[in-house]
Protein backbone atom coordinates (compact mmCIF):
# COMPACT_ATOMS: atom_id res chain seq x y z
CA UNK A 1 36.31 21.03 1.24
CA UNK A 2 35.64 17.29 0.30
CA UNK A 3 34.53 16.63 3.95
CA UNK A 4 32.56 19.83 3.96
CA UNK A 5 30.50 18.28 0.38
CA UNK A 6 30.11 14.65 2.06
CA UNK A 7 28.58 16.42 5.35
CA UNK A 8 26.00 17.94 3.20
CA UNK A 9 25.25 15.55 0.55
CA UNK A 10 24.42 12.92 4.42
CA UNK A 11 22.33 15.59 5.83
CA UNK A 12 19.99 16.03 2.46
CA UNK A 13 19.60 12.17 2.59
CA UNK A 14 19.16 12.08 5.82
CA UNK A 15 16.21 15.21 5.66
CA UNK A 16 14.85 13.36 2.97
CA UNK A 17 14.32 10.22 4.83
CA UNK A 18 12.92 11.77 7.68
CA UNK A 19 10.01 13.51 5.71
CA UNK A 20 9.43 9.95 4.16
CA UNK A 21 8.96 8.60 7.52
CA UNK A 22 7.28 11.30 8.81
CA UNK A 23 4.59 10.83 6.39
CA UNK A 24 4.14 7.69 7.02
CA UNK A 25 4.32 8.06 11.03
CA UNK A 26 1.59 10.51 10.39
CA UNK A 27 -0.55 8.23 8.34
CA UNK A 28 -0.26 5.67 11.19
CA UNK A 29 -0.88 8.17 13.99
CA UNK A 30 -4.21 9.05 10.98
CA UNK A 31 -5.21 5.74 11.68
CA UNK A 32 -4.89 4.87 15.32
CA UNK A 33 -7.11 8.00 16.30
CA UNK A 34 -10.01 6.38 14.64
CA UNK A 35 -8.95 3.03 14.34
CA UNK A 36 -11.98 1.03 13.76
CA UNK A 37 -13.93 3.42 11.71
CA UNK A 38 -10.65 3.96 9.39
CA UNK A 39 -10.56 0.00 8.96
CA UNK A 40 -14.05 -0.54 7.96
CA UNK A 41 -13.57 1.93 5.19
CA UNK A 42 -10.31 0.13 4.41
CA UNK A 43 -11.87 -2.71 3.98
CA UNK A 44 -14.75 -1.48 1.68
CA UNK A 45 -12.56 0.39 -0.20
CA UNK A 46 -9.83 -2.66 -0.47
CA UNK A 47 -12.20 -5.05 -1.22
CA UNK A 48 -13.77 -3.42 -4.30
CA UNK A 49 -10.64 -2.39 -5.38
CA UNK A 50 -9.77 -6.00 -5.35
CA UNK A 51 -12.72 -7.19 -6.97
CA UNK A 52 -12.37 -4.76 -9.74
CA UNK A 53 -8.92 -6.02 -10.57
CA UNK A 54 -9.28 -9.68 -10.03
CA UNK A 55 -12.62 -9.11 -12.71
CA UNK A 56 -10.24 -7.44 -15.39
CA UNK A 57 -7.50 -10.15 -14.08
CA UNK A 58 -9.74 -13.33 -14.97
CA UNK A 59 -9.81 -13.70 -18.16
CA UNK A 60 -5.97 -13.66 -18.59
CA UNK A 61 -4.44 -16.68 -19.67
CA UNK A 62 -2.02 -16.72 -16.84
CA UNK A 63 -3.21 -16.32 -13.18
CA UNK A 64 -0.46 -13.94 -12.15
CA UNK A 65 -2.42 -10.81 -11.93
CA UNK A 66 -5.61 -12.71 -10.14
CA UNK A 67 -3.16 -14.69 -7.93
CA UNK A 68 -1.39 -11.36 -6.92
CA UNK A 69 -4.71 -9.14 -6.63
CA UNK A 70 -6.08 -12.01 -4.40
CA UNK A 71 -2.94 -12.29 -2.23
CA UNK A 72 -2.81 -8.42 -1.21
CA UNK A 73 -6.08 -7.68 -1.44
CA UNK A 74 -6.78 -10.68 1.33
CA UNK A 75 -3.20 -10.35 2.93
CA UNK A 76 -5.00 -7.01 3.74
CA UNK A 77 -8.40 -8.02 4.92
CA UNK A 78 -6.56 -10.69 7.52
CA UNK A 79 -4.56 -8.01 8.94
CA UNK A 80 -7.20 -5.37 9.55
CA UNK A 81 -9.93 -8.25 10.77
CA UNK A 82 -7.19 -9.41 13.14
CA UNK A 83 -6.49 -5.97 14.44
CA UNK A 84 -2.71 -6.14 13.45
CA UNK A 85 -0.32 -3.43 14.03
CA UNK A 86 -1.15 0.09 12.88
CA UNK A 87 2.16 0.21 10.63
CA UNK A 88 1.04 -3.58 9.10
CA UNK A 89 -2.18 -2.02 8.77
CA UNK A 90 -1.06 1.46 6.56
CA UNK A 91 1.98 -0.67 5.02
CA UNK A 92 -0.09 -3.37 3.47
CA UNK A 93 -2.81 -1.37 2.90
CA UNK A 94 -0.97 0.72 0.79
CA UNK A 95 0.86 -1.98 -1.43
CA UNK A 96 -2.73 -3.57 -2.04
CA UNK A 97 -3.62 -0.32 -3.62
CA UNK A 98 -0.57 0.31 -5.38
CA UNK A 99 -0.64 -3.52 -6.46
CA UNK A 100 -4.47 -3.37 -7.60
CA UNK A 101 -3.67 -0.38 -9.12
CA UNK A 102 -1.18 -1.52 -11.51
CA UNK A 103 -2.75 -5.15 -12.33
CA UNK A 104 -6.09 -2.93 -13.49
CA UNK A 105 -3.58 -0.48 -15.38
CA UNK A 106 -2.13 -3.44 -17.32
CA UNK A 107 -5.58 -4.90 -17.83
CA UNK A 108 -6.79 -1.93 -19.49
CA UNK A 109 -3.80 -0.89 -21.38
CA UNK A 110 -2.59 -3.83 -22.48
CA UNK A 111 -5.86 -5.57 -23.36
C-alpha cells in the first residue's frame, strides 16, 4: 500500500513539473515565431519598466533597489540586443519584470 502512495505522490510531482515546463516551452516557442518583433516590444516594455523603478529607487538612501533594477533591467537589454538564446531571452526577461516589479512595490508601500 506504502509503495502504491509513493507511486502516486512521484507522478503528481512529476505532472506538476511538466505543466511548469510546458508553459514555459510554450512561451519560448511564443517567442521564436516572431522573434524580432517580440524583442523590440521586450525591450520597450523592459526599459520603461526599468526606468520607472530605478526613478522610485533613487532617492533611497541605499542603492540596492537602483543597483538591482539597473542590473536586470540591462542584464536584459544585452541579451535580447545580442540575440541570445530564446530560453535566456523569456528567463531573464521574466525575472526583470518580477524584479522591477517588486523594487516599485517596496517603493510605494514602504515610502
Amino acid at each position: 500500500m506504502e509503495a502504491i502512495i509513493s507511486k502516486t505522490v512521484q507522478m503528481e510531482t512529476t505532472s506538476t513539473q511538466a505543466a511548469q515546463l510546458n508553459w514555459f516551452n510554450r512561451q519560448v516557442a511564443n517567442f521564436e515565431e516572431s522573434r524580432f518583433g517580440v524583442m523590440a516590444m521586450m525591450l520597450a516594455v523592459q526599459t520603461c519598466w526599468g526606468s520607472i523603478a530605478a526613478g522610485l529607487s533613487y532617492s533611497n538612501e541605499t542603492i540596492l533597489g537602483l543597483a538591482l533594477c539597473g542590473t536586470f533591467t540591462m542584464l536584459n537589454n544585452t541579451v535580447l540586443i545580442a540575440q541570445g538564446p530564446a530560453k535566456w531571452c523569456v528567463g531573464i526577461f521574466s525575472a526583470a519584470i518580477i524584479v522591477n516589479t517588486i523594487i516599485i512595490l517596496i517603493e510605494l508601500i514602504g515610502g
